[in-house]
N, C-alpha and C. Protein backbone atom coordinates (compact mmCIF):
# COMPACT_ATOMS: atom_id res chain seq x y z
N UNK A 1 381.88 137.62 338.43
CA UNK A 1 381.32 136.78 337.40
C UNK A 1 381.90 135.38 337.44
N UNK A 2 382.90 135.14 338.31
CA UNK A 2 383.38 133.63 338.76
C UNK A 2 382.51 132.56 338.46
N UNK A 3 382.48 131.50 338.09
CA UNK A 3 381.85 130.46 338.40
C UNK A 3 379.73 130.51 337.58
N UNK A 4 380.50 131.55 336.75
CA UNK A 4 379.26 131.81 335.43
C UNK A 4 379.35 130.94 334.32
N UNK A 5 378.81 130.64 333.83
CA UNK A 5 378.81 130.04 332.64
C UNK A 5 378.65 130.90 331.16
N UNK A 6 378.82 130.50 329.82
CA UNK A 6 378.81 131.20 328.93
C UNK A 6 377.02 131.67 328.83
N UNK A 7 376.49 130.26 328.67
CA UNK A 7 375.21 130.16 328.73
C UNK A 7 374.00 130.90 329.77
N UNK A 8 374.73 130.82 330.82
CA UNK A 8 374.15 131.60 331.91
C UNK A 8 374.29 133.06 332.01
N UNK A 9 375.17 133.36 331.48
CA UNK A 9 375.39 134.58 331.19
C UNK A 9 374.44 135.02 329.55
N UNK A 10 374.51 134.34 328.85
CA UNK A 10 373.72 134.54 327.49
C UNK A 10 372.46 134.81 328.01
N UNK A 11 371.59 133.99 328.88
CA UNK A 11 370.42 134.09 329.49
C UNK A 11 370.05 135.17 330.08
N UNK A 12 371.03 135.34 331.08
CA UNK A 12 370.86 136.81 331.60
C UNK A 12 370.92 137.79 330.91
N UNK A 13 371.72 137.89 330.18
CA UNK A 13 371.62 139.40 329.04
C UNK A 13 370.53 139.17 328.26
N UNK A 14 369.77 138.27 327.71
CA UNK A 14 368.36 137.41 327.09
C UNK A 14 367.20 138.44 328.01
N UNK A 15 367.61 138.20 329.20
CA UNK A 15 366.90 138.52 330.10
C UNK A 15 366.49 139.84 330.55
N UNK A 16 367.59 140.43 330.42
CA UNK A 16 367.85 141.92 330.80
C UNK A 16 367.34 142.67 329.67
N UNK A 17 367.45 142.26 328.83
CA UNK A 17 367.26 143.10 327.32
C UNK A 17 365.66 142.80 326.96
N UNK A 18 365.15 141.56 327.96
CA UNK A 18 363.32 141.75 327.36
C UNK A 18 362.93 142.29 328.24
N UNK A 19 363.73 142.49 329.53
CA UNK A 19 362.87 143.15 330.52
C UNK A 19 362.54 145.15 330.00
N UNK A 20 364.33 145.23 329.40
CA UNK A 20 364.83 146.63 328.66
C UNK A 20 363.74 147.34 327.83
N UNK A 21 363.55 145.90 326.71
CA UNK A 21 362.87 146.33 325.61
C UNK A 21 361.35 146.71 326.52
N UNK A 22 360.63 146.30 327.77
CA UNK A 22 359.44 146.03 327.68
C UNK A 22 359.41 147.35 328.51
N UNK A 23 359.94 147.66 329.15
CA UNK A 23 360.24 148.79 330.16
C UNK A 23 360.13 150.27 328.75
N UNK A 24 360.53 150.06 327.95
CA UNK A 24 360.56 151.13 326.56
C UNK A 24 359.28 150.97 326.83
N UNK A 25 358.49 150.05 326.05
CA UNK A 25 357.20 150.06 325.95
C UNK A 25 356.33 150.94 326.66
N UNK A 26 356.22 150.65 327.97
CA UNK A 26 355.95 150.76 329.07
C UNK A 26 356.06 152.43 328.96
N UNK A 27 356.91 153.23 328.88
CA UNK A 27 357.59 154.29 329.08
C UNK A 27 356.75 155.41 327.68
N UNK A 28 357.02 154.67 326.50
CA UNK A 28 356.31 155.07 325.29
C UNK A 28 354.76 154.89 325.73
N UNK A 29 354.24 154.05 326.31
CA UNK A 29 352.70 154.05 326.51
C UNK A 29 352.05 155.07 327.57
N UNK A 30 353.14 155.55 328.35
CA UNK A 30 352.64 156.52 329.33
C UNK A 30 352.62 157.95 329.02
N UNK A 31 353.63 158.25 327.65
CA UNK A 31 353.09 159.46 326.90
C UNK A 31 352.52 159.19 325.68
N UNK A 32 351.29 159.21 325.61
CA UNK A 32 350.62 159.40 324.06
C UNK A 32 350.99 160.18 323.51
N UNK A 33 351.29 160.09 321.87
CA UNK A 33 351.58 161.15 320.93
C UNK A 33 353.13 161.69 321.49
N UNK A 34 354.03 161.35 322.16
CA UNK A 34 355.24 161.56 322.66
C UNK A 34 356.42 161.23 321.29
N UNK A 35 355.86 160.21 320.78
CA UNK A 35 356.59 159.27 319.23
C UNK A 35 356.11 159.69 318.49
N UNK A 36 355.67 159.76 317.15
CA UNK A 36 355.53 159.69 316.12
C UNK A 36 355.65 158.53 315.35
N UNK A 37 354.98 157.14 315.68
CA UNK A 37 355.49 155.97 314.79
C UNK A 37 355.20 155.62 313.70
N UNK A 38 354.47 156.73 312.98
CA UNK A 38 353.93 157.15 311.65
C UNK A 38 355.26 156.99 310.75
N UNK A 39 355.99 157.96 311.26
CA UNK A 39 357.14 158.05 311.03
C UNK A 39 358.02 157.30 310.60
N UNK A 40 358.25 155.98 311.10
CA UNK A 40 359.26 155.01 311.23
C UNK A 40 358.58 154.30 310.00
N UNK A 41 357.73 154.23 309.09
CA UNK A 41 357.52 153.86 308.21
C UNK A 41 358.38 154.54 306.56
N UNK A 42 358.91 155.11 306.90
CA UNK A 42 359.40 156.18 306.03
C UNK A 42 360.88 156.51 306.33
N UNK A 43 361.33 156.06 306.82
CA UNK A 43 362.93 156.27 307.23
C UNK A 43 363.92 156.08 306.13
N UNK A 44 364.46 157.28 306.45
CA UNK A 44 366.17 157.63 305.47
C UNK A 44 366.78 158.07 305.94
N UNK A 45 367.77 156.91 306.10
CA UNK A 45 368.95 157.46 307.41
C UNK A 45 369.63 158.36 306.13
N UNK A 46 370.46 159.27 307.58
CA UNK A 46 371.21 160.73 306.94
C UNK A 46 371.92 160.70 307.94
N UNK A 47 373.12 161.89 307.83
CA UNK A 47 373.76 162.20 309.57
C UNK A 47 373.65 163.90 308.93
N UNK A 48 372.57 164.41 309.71
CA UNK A 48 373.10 166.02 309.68
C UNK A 48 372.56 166.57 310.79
N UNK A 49 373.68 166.84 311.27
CA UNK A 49 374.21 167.49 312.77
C UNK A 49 373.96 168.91 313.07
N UNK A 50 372.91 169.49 311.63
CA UNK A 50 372.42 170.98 312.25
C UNK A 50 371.29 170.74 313.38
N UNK A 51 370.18 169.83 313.36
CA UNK A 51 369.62 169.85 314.93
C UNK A 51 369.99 170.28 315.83
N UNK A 52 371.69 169.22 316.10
CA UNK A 52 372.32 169.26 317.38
C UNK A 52 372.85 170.65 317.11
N UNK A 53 373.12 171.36 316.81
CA UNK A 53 373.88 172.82 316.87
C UNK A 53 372.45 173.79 317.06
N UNK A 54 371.16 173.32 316.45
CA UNK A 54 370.88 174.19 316.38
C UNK A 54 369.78 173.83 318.51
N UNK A 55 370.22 172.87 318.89
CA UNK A 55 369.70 172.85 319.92
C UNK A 55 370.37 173.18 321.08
N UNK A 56 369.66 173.43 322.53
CA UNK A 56 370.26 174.38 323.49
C UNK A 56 371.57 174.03 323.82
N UNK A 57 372.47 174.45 324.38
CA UNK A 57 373.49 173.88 325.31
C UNK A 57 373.22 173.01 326.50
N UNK A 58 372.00 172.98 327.17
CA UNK A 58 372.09 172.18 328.42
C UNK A 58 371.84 170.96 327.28
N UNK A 59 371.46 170.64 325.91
CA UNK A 59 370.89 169.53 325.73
C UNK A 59 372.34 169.30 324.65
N UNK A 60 372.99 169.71 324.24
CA UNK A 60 374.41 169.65 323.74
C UNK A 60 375.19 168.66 325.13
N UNK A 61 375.18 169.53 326.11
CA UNK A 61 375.73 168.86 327.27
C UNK A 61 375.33 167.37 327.79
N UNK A 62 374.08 166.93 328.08
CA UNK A 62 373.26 166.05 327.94
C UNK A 62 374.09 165.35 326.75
N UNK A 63 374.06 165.74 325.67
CA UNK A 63 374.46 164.12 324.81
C UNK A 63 375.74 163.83 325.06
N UNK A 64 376.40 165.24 324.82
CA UNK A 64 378.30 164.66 325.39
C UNK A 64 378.36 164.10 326.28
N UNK A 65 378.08 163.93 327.34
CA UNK A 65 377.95 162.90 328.53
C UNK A 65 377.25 161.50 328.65
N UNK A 66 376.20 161.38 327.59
CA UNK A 66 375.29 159.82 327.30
C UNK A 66 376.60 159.59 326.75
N UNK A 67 377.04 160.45 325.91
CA UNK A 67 377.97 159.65 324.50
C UNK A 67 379.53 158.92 325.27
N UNK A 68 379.79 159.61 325.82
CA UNK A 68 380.85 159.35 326.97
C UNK A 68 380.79 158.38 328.13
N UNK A 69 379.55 158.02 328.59
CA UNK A 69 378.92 156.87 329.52
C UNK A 69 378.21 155.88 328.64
N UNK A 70 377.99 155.78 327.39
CA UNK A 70 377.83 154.67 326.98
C UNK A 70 378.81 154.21 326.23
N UNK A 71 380.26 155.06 326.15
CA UNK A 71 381.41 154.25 324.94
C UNK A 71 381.98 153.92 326.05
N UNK A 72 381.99 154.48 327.95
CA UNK A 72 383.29 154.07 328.82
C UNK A 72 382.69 152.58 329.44
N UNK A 73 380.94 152.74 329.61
CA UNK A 73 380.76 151.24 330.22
C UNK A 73 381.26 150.34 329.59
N UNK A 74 380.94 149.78 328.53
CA UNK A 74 381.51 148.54 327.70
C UNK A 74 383.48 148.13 328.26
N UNK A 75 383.66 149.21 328.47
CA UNK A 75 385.03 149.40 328.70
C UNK A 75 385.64 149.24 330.40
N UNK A 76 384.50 149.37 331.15
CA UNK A 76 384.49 149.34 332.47
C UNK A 76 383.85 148.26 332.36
N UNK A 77 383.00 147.12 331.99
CA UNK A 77 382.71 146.04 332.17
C UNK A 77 383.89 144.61 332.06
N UNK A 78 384.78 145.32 331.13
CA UNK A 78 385.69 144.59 330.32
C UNK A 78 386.89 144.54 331.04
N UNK A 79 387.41 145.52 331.49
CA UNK A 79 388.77 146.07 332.32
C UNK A 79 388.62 145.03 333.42
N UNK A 80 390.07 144.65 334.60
CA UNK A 80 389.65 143.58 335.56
C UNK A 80 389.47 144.91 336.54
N UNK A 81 388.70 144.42 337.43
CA UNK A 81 388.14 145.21 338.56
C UNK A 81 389.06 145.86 339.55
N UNK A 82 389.06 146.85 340.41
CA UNK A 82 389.63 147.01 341.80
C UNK A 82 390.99 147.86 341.02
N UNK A 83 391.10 147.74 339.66
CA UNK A 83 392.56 148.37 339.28
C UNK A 83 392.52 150.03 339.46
N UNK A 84 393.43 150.76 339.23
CA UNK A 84 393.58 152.31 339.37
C UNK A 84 392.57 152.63 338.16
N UNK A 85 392.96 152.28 337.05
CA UNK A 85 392.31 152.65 335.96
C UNK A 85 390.99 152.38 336.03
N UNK A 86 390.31 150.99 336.81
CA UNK A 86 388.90 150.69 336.57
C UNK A 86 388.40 152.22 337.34
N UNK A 87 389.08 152.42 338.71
CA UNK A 87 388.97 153.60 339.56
C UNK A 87 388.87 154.94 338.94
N UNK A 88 389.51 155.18 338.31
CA UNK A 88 389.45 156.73 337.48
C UNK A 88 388.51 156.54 336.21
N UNK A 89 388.33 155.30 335.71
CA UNK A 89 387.27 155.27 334.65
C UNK A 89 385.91 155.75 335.66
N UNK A 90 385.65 154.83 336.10
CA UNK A 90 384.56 154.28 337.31
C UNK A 90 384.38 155.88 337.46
N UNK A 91 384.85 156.66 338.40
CA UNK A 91 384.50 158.22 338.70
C UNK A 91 383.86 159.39 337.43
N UNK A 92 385.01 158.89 336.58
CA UNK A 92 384.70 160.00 335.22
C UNK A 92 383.72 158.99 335.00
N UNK A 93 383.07 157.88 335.06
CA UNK A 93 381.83 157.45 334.01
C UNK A 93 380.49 157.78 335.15
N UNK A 94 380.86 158.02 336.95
CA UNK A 94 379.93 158.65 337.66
C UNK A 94 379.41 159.94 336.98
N UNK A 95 380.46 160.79 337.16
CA UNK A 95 380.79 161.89 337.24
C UNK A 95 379.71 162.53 335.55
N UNK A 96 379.65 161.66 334.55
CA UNK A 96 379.28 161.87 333.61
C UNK A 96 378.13 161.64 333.17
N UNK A 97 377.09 160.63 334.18
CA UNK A 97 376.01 160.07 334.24
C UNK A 97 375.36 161.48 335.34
N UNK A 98 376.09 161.68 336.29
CA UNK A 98 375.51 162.79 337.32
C UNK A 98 375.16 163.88 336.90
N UNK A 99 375.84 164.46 335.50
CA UNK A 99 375.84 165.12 334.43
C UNK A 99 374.78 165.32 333.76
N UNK A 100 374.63 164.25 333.38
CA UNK A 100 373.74 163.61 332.16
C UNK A 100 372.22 163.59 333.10
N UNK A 101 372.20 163.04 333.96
CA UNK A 101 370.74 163.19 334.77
C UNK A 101 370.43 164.38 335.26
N UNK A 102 371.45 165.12 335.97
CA UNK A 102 371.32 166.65 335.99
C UNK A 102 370.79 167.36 334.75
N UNK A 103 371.28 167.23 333.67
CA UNK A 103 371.02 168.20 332.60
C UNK A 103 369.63 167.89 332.48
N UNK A 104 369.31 166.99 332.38
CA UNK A 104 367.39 166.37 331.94
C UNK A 104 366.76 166.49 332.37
N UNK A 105 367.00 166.96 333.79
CA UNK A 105 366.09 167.77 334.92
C UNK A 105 365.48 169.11 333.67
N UNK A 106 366.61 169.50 333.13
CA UNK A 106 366.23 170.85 332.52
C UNK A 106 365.48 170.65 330.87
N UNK A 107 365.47 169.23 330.47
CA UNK A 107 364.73 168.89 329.37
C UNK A 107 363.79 168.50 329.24
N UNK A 108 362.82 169.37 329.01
CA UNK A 108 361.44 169.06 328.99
C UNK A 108 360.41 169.08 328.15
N UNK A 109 361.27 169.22 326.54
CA UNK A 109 360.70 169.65 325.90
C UNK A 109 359.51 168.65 324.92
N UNK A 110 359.28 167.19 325.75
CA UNK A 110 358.55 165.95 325.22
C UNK A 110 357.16 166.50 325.83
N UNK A 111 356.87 167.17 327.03
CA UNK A 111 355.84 167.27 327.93
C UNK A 111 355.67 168.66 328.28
N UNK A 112 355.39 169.59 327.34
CA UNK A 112 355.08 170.58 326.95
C UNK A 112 355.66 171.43 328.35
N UNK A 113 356.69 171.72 328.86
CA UNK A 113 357.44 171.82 330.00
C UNK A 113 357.42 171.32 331.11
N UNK A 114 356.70 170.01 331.30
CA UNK A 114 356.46 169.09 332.21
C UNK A 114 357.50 168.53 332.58
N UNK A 115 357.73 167.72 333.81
CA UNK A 115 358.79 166.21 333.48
C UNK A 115 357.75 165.22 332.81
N UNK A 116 358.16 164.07 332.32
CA UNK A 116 357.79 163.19 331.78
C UNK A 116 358.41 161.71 332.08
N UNK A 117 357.74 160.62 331.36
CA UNK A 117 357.84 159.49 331.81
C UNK A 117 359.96 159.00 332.14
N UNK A 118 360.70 159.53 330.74
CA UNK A 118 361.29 159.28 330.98
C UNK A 118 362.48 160.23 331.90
N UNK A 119 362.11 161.07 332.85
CA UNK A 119 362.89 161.52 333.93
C UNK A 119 362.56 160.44 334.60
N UNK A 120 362.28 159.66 335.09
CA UNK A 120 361.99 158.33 336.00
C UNK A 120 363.21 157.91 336.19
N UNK A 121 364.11 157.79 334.50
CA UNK A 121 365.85 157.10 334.68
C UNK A 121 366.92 158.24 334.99
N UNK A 122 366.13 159.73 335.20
CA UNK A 122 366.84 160.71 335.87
C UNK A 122 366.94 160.68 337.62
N UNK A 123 365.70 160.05 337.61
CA UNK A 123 365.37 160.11 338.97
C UNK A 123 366.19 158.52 339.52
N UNK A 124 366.12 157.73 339.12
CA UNK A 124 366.71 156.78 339.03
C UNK A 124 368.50 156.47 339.00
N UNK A 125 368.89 156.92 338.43
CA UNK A 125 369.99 157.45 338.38
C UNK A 125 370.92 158.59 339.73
N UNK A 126 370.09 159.01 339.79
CA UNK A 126 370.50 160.42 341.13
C UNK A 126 370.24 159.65 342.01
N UNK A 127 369.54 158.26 342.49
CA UNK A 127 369.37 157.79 344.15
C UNK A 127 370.53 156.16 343.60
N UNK A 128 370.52 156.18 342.59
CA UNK A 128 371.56 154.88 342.22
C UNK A 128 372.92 155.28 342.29
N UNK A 129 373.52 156.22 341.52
CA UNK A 129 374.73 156.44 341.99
C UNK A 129 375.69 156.70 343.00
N UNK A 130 375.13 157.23 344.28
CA UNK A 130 375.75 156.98 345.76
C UNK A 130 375.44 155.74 346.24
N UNK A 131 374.05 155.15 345.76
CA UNK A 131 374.43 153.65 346.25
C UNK A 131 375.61 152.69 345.96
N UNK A 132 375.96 153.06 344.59
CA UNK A 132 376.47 152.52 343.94
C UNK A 132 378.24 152.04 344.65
N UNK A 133 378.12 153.80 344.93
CA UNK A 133 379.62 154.04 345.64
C UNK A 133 380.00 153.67 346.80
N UNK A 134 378.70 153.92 347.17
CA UNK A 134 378.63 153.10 348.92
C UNK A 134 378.75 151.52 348.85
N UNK A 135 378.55 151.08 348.21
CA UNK A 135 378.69 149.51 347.86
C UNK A 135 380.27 149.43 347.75
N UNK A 136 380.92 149.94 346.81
CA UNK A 136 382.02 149.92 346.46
C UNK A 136 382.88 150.12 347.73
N UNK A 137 382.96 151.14 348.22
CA UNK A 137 383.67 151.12 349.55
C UNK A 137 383.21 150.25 350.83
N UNK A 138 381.83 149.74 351.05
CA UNK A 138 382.01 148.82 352.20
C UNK A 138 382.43 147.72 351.47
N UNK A 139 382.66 147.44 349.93
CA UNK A 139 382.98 146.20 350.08
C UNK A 139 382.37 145.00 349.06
N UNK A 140 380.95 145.72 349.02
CA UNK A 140 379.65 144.99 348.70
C UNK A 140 379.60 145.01 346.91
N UNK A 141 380.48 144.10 346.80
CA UNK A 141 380.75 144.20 344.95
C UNK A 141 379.72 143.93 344.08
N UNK A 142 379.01 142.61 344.80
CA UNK A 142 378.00 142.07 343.59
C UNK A 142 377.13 143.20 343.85
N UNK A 143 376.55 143.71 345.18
CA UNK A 143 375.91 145.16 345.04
C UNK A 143 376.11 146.17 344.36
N UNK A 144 377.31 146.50 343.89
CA UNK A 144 378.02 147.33 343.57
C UNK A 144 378.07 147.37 341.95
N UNK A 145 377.83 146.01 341.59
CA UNK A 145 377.91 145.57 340.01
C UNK A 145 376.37 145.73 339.37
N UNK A 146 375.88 144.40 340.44
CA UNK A 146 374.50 145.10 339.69
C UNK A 146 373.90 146.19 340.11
N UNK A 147 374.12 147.32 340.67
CA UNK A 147 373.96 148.83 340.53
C UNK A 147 374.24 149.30 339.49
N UNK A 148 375.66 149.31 339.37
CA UNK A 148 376.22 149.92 338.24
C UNK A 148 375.86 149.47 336.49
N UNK A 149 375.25 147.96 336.38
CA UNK A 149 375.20 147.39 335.27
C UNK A 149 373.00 148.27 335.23
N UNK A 150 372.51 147.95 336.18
CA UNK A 150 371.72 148.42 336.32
C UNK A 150 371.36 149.93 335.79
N UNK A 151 372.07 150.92 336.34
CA UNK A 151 372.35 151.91 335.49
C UNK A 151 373.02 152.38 334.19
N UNK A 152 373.28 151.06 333.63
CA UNK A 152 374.76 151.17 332.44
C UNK A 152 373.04 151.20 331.41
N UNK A 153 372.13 149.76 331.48
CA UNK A 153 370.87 149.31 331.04
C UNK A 153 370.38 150.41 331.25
N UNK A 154 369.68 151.65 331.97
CA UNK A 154 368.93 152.44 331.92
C UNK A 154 369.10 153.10 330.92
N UNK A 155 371.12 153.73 331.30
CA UNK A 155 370.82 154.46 330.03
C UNK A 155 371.10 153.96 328.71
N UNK A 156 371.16 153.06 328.39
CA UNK A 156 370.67 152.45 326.95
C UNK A 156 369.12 152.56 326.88
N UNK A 157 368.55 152.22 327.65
CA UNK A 157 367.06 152.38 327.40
C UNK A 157 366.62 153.68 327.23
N UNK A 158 366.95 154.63 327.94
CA UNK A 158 366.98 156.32 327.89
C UNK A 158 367.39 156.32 326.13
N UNK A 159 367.94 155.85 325.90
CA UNK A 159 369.06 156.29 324.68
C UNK A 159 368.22 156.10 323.47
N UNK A 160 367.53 154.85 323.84
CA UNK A 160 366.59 154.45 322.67
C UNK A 160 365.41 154.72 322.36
N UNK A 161 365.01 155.20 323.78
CA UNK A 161 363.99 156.29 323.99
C UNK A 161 364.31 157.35 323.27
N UNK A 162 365.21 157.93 323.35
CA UNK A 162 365.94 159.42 322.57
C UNK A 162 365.67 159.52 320.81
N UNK A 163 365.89 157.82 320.11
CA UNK A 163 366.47 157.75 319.11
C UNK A 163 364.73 157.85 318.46
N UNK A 164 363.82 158.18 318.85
CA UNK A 164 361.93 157.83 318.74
C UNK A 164 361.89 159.00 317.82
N UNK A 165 360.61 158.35 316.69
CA UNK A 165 360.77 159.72 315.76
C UNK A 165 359.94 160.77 316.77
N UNK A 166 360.62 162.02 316.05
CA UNK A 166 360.24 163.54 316.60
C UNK A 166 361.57 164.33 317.73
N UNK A 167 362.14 163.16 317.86
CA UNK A 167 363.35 163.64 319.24
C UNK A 167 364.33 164.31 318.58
N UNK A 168 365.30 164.48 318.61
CA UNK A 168 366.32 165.01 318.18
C UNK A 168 367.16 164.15 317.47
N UNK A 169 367.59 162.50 318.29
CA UNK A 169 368.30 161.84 317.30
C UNK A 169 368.17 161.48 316.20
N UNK A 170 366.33 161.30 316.34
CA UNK A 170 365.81 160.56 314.78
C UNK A 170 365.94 162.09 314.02
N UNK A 171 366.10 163.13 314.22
CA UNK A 171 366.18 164.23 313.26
C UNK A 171 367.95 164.19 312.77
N UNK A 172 368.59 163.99 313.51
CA UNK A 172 370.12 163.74 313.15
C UNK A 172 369.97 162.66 312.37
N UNK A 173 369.90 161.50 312.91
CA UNK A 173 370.12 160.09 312.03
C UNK A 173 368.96 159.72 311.01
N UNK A 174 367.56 160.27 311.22
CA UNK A 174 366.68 160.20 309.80
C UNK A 174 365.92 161.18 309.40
N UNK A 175 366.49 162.50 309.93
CA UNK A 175 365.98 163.63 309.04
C UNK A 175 364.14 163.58 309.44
């Protein structure tokens, strides 16, 4: 990030986040009736966590691992690079995304046991993360960064995808 500016950097995240938001869109328009945006007219946030108990284990597993790869990126963006620690973060935040896309292979419950639009950032994810690594060891950092930032953005977008009434989060966080 040498030789960035504050501004240039503001832009780019400007940037990344309309491309983010439009890519949702995009994703929501390819399953009809997938949302419920009826819904979102009527919202009362709550936190009750019988959903999540009362839903499977592969999809228990699935969130412990989003939840764990989206509190370590912020933290792996932040840390200086090349250190031991960025190294053992860096693996456990692979290791937890490989997880996390694995398990969603087995969630299908948006597309009446189909895959659906958003396995795309499953599929996405499983051919990004050895790139990712392979970058890292020949060398190839800015490759290596925007891979990894690349996938950090998916799954936020996955995430917000998740949070759509009828899913599970909007049943945790608005009942």
């Amino acid at each position: 990030m040498a030789g960035r500016t504050a501004g240039a950097e503001l832009r780019r995240f400007a940037l990344v986040m309309t491309a983010s938001l439009a890519a949702i869109a995009a994703i929501l328009s390819m399953q009809p009736g997938s949302v419920d945006l009826a819904a979102i007219l009527h919202i009362q946030p709550q936190l009750d966590l019988a959903p999540l108990a009362r839903a499977p284990l592969l999809v228990q597993v699935h969130l412990l691992t989003v939840l764990y790869a989206l509190l370590v990126g912020p933290i792996q963006f932040l840390l200086p690079k090349g250190t031991r620690l960025h190294r053992v973060l860096g693996w456990s935040w692979a290791l937890a995304m490989l997880v996390t896309a694995l398990a969603s292979l087995g969630i299908r419950e948006i597309n009446h046991g189909q895959f659906s639009p958003i396995h795309l950032f499953s599929a996405w994810t499983l051919a990004s993360l050895p790139l990712a690594v392979i970058f890292a060891r020949r060398g190839a950092i800015q490759a290596h960064r925007g891979t990894m930032v690349g996938l950090y953005v998916g799954l936020v977008i996955a995430g917000l995808l998740a949070i759509a009434p009828g899913r599970l989060f909007w049943d945790i966080f608005f009942g």
